[in-house]
N, C-alpha and C. Protein backbone atom coordinates (compact mmCIF):
# COMPACT_ATOMS: atom_id res chain seq x y z
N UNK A 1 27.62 155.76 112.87
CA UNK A 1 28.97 156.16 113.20
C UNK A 1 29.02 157.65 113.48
N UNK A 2 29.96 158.33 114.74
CA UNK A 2 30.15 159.71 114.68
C UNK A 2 31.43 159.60 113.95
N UNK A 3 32.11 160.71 114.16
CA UNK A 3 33.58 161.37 113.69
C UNK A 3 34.42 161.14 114.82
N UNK A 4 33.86 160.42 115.99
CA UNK A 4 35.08 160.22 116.77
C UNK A 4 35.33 158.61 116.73
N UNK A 5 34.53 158.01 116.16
CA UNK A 5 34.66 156.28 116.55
C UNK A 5 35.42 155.94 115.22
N UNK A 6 36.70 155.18 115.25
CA UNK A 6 37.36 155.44 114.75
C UNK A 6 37.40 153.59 113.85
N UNK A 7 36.30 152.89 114.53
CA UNK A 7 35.95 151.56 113.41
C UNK A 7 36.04 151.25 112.59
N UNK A 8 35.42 152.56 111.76
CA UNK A 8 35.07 152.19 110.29
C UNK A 8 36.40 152.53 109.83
N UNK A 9 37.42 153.27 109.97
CA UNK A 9 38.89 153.65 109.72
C UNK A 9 39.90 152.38 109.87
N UNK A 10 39.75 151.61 111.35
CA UNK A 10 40.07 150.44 110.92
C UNK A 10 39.75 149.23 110.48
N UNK A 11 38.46 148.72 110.23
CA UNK A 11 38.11 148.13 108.89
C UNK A 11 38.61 148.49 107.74
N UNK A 12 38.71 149.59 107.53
CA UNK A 12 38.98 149.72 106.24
C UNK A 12 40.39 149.72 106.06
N UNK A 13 41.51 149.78 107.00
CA UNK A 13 42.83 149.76 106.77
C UNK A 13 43.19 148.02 106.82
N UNK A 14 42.43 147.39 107.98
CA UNK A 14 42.48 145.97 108.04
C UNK A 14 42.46 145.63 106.60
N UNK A 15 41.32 145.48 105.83
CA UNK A 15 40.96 145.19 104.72
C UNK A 15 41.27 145.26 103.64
N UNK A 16 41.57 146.29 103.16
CA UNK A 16 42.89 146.52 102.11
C UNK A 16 44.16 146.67 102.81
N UNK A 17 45.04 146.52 103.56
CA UNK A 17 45.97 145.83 104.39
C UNK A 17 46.22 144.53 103.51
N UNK A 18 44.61 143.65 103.62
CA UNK A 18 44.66 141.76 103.31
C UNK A 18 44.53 142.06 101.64
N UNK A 19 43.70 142.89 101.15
CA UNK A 19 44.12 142.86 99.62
C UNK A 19 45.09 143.15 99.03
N UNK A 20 45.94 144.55 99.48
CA UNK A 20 46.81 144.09 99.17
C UNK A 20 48.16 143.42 99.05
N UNK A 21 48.24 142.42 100.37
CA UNK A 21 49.03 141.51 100.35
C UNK A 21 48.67 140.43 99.31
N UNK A 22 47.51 139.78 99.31
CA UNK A 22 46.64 139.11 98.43
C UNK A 22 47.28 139.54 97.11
N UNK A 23 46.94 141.05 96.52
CA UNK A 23 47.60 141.41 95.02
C UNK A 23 49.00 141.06 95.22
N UNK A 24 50.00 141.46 96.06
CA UNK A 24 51.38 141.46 96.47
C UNK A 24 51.84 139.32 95.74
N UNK A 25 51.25 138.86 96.75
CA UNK A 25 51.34 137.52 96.49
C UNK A 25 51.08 136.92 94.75
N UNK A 26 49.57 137.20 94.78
CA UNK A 26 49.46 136.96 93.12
C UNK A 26 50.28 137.45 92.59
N UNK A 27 50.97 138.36 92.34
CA UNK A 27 51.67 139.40 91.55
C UNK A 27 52.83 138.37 91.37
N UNK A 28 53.54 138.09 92.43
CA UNK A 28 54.99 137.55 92.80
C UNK A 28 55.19 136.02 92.66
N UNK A 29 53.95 134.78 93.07
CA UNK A 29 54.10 133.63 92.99
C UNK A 29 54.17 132.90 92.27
N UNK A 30 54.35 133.37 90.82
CA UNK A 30 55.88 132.71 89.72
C UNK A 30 56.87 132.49 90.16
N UNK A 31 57.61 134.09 90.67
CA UNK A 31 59.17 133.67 91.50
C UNK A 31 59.25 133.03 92.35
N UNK A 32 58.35 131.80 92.75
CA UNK A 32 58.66 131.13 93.81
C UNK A 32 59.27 130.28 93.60
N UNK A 33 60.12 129.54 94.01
CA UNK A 33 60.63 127.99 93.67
C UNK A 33 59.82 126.93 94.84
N UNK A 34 59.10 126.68 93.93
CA UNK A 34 58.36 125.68 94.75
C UNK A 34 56.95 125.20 93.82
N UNK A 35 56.69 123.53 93.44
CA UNK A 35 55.90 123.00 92.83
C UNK A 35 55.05 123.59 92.24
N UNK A 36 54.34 123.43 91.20
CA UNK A 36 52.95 123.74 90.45
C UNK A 36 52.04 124.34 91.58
N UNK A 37 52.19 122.47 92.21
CA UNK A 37 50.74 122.37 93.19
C UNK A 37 50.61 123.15 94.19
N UNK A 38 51.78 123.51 94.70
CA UNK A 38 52.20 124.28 95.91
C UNK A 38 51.49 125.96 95.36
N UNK A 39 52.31 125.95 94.17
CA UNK A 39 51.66 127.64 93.57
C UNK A 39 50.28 128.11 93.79
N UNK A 40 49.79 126.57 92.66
CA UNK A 40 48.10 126.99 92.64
C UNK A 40 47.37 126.48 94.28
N UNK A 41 48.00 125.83 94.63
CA UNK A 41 47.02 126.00 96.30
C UNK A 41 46.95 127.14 96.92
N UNK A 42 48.37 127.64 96.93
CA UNK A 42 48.45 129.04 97.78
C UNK A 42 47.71 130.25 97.42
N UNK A 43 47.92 130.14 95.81
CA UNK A 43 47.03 131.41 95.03
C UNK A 43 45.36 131.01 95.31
N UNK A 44 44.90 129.69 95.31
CA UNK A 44 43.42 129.42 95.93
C UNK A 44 43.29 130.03 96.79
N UNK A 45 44.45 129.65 98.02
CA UNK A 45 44.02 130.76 99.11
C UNK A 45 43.87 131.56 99.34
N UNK A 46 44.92 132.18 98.62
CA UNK A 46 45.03 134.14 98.54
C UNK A 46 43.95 134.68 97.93
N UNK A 47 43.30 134.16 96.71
CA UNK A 47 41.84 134.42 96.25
C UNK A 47 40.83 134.40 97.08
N UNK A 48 40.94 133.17 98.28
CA UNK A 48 39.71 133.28 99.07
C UNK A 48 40.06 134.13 99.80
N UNK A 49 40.93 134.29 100.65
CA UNK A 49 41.20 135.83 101.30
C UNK A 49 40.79 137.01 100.63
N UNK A 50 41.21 137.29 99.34
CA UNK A 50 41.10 138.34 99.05
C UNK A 50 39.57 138.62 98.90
N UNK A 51 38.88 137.31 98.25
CA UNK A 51 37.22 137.68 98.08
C UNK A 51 36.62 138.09 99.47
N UNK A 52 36.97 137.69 100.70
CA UNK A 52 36.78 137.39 102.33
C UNK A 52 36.86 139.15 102.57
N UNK A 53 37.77 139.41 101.92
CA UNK A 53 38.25 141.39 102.51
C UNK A 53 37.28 141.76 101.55
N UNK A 54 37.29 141.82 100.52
CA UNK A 54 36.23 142.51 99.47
C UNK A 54 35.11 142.33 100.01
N UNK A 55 34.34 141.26 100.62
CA UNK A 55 32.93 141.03 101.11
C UNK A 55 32.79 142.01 102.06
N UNK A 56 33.92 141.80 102.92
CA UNK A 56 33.61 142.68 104.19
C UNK A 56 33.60 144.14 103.69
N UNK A 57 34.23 144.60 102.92
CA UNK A 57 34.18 146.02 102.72
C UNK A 57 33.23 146.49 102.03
N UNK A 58 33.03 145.80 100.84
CA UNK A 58 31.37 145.81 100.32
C UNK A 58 30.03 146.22 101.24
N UNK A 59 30.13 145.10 102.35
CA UNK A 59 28.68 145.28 103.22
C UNK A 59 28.98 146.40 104.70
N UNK A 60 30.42 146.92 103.89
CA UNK A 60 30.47 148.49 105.37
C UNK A 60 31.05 149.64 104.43
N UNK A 61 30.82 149.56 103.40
CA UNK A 61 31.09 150.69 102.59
C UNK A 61 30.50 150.78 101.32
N UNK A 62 29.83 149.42 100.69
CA UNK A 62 29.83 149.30 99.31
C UNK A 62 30.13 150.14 98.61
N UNK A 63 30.69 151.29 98.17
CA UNK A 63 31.13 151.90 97.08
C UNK A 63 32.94 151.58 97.40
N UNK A 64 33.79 151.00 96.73
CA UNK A 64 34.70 151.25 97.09
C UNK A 64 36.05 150.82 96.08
N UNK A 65 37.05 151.05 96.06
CA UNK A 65 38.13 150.90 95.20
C UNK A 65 38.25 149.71 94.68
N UNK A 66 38.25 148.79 93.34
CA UNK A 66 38.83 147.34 93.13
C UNK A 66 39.76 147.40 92.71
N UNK A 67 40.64 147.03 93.74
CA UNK A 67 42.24 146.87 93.18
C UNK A 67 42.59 145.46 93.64
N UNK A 68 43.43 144.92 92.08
CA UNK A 68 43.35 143.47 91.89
C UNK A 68 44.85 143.47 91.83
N UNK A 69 45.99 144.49 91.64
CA UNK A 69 47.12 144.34 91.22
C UNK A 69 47.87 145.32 92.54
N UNK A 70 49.25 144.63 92.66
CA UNK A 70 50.07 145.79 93.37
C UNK A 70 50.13 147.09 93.05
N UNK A 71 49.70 147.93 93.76
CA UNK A 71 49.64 149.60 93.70
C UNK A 71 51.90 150.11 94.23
N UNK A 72 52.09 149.54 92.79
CA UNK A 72 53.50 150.41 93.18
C UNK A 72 53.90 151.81 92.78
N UNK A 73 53.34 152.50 92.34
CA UNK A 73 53.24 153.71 91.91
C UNK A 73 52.67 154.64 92.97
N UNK A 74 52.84 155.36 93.37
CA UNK A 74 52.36 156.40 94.35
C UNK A 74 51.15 157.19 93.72
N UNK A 75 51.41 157.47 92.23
CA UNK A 75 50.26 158.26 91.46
C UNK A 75 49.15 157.75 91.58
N UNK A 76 48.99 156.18 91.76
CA UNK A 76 47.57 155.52 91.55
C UNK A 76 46.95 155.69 92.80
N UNK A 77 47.93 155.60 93.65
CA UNK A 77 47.26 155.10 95.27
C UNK A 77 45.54 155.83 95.39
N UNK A 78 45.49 157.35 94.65
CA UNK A 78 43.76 157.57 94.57
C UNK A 78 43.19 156.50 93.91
N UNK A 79 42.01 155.81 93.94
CA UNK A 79 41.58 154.90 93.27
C UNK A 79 40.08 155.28 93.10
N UNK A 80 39.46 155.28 92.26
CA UNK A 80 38.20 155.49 92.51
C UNK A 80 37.12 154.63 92.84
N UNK A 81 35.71 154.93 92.95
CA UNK A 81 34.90 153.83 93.47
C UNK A 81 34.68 152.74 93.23
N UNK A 82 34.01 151.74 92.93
CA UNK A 82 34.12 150.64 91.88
C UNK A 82 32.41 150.60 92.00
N UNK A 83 31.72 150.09 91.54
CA UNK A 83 29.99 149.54 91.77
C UNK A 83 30.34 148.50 92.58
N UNK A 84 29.50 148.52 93.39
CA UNK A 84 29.41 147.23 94.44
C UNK A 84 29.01 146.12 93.40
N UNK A 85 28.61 145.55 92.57
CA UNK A 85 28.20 144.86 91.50
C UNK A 85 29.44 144.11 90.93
N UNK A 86 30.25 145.16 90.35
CA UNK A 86 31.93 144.79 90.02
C UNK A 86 32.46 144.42 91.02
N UNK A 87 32.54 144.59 92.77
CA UNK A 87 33.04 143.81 93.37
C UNK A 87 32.86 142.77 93.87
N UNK A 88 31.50 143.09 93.95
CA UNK A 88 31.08 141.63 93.92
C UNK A 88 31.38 140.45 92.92
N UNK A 89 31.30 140.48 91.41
CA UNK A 89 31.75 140.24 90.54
C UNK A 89 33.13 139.43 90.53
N UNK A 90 33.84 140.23 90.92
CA UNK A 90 35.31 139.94 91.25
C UNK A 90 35.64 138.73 92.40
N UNK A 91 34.86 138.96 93.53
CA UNK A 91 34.93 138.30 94.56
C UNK A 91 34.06 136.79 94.14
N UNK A 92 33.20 136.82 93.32
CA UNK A 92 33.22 135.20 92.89
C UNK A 92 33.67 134.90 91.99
N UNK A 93 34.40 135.63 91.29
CA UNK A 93 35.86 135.03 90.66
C UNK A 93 36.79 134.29 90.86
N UNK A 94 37.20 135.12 92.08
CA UNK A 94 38.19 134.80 92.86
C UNK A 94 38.00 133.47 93.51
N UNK A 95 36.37 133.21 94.16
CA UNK A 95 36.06 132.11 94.37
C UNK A 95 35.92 130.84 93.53
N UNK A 96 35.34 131.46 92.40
CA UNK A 96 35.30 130.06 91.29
C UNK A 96 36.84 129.51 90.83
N UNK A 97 37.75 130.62 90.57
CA UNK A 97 39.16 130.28 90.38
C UNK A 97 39.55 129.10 91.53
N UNK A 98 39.24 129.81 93.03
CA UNK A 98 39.88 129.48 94.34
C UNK A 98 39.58 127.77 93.79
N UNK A 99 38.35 127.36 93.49
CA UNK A 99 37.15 126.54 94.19
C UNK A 99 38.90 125.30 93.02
N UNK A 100 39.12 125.69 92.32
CA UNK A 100 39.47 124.45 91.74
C UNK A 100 40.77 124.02 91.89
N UNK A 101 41.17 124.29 92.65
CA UNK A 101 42.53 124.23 93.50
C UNK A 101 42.89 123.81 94.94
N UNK A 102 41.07 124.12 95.81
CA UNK A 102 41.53 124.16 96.74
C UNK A 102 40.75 122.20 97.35
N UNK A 103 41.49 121.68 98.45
CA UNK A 103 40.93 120.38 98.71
C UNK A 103 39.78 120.31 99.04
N UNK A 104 38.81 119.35 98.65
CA UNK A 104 37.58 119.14 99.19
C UNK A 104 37.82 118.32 100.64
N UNK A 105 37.99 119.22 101.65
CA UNK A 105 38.17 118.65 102.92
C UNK A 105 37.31 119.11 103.88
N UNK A 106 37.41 119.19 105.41
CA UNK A 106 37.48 119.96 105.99
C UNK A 106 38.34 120.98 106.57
N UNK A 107 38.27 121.92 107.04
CA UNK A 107 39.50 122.68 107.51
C UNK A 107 40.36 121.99 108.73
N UNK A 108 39.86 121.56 109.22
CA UNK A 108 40.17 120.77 110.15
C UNK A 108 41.39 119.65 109.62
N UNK A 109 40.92 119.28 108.79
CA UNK A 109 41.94 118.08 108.04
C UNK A 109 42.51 119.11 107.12
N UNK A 110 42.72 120.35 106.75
CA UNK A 110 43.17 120.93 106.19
C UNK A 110 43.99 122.02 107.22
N UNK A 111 44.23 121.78 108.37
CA UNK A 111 45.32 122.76 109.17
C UNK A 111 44.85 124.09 109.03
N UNK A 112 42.95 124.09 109.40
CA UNK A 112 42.78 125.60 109.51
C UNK A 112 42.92 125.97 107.87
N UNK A 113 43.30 126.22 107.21
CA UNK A 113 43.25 126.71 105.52
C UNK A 113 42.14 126.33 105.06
N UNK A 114 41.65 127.68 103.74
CA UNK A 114 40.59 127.32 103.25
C UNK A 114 40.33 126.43 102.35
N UNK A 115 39.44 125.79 102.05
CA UNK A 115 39.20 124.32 101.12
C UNK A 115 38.19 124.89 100.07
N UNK A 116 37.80 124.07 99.38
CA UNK A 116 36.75 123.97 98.39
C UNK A 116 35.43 124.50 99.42
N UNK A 117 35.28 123.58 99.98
CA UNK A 117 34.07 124.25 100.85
C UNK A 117 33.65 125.39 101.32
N UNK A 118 35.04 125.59 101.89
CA UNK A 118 34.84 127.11 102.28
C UNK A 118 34.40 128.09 101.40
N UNK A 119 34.85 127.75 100.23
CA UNK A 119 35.24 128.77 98.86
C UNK A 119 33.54 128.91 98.41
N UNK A 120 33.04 127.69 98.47
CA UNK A 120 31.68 127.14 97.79
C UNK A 120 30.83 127.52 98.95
N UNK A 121 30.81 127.82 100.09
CA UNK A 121 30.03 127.96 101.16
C UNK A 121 30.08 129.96 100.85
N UNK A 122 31.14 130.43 100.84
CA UNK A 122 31.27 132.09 100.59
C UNK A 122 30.78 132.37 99.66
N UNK A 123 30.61 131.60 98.78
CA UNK A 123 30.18 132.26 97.32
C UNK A 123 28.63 132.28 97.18
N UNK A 124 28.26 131.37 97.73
CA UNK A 124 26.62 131.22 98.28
C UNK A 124 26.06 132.27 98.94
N UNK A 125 27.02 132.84 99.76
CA UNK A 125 26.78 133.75 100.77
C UNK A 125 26.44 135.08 99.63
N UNK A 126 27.51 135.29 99.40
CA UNK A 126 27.83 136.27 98.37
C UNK A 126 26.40 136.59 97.41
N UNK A 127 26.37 135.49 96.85
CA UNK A 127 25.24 135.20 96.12
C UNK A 127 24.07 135.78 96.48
N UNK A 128 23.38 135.56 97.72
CA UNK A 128 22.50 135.88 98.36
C UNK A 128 22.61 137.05 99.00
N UNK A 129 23.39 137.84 99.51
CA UNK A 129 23.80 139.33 99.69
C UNK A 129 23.40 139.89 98.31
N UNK A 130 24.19 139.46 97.34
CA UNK A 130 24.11 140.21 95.94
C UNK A 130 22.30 140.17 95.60
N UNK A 131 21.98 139.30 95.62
CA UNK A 131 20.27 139.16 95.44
C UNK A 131 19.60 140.01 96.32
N UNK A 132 20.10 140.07 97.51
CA UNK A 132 18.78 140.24 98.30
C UNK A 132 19.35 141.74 98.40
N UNK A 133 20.07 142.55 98.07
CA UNK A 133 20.62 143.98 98.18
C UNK A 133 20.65 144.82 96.73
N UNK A 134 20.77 143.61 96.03
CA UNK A 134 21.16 144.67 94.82
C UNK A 134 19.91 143.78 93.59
N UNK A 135 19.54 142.76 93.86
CA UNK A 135 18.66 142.00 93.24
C UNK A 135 19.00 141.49 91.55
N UNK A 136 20.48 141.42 91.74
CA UNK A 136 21.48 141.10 90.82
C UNK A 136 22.09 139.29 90.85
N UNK A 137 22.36 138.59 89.53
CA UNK A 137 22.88 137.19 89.79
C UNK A 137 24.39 138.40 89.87
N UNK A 138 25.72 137.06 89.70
CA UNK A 138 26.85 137.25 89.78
C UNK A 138 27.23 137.11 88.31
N UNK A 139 27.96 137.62 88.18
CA UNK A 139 29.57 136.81 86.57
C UNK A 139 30.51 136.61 87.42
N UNK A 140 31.19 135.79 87.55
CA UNK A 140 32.51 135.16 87.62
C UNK A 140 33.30 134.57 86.43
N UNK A 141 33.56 136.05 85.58
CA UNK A 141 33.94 135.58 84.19
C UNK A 141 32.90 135.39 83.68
N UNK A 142 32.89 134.35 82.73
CA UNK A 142 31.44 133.98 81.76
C UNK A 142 30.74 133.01 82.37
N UNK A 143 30.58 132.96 83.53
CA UNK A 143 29.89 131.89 84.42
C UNK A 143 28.47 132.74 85.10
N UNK A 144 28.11 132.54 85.54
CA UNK A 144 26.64 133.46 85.90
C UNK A 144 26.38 132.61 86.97
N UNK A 145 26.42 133.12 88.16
CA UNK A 145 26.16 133.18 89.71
C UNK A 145 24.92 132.84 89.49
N UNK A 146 23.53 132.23 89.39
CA UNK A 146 22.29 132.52 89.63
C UNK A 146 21.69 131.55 91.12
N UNK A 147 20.50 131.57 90.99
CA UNK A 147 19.80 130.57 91.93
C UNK A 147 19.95 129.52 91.70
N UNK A 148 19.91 128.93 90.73
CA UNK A 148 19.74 127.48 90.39
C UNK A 148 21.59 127.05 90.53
N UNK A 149 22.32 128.11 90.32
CA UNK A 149 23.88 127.63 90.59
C UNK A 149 24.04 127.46 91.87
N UNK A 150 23.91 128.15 92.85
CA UNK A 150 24.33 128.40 94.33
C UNK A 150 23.37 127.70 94.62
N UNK A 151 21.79 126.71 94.23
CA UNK A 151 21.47 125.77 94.93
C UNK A 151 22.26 124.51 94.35
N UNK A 152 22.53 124.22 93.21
CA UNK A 152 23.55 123.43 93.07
C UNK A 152 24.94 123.16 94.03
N UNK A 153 25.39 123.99 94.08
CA UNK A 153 26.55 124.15 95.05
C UNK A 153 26.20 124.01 96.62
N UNK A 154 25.07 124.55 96.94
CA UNK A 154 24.66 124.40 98.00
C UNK A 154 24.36 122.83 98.35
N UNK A 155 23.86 121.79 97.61
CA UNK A 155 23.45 120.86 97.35
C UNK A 155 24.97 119.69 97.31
N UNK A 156 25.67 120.53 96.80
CA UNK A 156 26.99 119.80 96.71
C UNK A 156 27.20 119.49 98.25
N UNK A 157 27.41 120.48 98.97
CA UNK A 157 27.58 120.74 100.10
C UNK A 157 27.15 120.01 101.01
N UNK A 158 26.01 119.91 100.79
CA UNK A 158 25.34 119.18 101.53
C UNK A 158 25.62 117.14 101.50
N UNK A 159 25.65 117.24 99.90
CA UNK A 159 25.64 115.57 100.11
C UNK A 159 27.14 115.26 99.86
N UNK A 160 27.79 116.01 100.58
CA UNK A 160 28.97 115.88 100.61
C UNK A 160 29.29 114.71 101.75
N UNK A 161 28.61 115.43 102.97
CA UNK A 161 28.62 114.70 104.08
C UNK A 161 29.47 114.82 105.28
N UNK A 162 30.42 116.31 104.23
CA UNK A 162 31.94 116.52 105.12
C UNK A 162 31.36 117.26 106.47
N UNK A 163 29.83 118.20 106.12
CA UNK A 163 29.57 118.85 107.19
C UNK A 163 28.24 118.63 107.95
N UNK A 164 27.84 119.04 109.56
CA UNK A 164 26.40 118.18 109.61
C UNK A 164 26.52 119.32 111.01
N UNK A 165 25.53 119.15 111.96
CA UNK A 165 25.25 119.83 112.61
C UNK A 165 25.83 119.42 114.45
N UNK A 166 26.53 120.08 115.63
CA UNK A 166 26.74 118.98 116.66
C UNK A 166 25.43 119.16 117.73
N UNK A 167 25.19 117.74 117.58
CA UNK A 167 24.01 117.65 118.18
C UNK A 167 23.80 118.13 119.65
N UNK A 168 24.55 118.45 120.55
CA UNK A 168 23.95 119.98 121.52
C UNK A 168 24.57 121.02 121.10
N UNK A 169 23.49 122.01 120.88
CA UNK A 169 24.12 123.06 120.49
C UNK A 169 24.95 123.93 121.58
N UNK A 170 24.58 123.67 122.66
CA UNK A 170 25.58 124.48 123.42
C UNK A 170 27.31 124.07 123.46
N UNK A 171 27.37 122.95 122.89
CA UNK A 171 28.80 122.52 122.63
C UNK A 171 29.42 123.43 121.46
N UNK A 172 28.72 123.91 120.66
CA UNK A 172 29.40 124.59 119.34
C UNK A 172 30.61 125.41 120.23
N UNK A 173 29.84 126.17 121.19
CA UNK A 173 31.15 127.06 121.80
C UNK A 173 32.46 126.28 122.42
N UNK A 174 32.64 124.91 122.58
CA UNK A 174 33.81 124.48 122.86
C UNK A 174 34.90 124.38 122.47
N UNK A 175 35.69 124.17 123.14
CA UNK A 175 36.96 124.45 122.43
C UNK A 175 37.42 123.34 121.20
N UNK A 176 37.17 122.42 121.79
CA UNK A 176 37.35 120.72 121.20
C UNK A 176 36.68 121.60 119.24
N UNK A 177 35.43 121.74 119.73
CA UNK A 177 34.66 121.96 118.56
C UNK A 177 35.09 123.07 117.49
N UNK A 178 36.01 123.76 117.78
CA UNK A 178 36.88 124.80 116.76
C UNK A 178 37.09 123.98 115.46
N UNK A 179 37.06 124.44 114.36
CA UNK A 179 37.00 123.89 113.28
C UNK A 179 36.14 122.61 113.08
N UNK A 180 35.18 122.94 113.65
CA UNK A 180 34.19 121.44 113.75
C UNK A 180 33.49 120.99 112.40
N UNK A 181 32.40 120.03 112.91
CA UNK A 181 31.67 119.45 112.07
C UNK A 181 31.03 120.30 111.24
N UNK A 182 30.66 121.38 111.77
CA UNK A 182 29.67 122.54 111.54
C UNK A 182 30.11 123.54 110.52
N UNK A 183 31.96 123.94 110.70
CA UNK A 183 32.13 124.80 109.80
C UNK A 183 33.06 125.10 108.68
N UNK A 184 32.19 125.45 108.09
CA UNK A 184 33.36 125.64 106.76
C UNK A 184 33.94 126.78 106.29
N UNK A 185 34.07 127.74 107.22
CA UNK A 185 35.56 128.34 107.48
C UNK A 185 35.30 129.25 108.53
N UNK A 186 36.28 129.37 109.19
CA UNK A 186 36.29 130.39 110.89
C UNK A 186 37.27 131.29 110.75
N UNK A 187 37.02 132.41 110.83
CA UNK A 187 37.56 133.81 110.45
C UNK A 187 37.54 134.67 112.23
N UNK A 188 38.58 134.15 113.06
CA UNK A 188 38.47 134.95 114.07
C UNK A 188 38.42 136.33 113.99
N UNK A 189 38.91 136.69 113.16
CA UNK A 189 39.13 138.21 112.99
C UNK A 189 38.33 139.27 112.11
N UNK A 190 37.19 138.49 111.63
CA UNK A 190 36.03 138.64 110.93
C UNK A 190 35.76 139.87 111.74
N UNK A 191 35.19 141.41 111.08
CA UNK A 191 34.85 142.19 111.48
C UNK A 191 32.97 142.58 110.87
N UNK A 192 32.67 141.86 111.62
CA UNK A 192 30.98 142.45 110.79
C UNK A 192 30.37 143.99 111.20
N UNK A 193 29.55 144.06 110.57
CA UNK A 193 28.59 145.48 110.28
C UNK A 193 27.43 145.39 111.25
């Protein structure tokens, strides 16, 4: 990056932008009037979002602020760094919380929203970033991220059956094929490194 490309400035406003709406939401979705189920689906989602912005900012900044709650105070808005470790941390939290709320579907049969899969497919990811960068398992709470978990999960995944491969690959790019067989979650707006 120079000082004139102005990318990494908006990544990083994109990104905490989505966290903290994410905190905004958690914070507030008691006062909702509307079902249990309705609550805890939405908060699944907002968790996988929020772990989705934390990943990304992790692997284009890793040192960076964890803020889990609405910043209404003006005094806090400095935040300091966090260990990429703790955010990571956090972000399969958010996923293991997400994972038990959200439908074991596809997105597709799920109107685009994230599912179990998705949640269980990111956290794998996660997993393996965290290993292969920092050579660290995860906590998600008192749960421990390791190899033998994320091949479990991975394994889930698999003999699930919900997902499989389309047999020409040059079709993946079709339109038909958006939310296809193949994926378990599509983030148009995904900004990678």
């Amino acid at each position: 990056f120079n000082a004139n490309d102005i990318t990494s400035e908006s990544v990083w406003n994109i990104y905490y932008q989505g966290v903290a709406r994410a905190n905004t939401y958690l914070a507030n979705v008691g006062r909702v009037d509307a079902s249990d189920d309705f609550k805890n689906e939405t908060s699944a989602e907002v968790k996988f979002l929020r772990a989705t912005f934390y990943f990304g900012l992790v692997r284009w900044f890793e040192n960076v602020p964890l803020i889990t709650e609405p910043l209404l105070d003006p005094e806090k808005y400095n935040q300091p760094q966090a260990p990429p470790q703790n955010v990571l941390n956090q972000i399969a939290k958010d996923l293991t919380d997400a994972m038990v709320y959200l439908p074991k579907t596809s997105m597709k049969a799920n109107n685009g929203h994230a599912t179990y899969w998705s949640a269980e497919a990111l956290l794998a990811r996660v997993y393996l970033y965290c290993k292969g960068v920092y050579g660290t398992d995860l906590k998600a709470g008192d749960v421990t991220i390791d190899a033998a978990k994320t091949r479990t999960n991975l394994d889930e995944i698999i003999n699930s059956k919900t997902f499989d491969l389309i047999p020409v690959y040059s079709d993946i790019w079709r339109k038909q094929n958006e939310m296809g067989i193949e994926s378990f979650y599509e983030d148009t707006s995904e900004l990678e490194s």
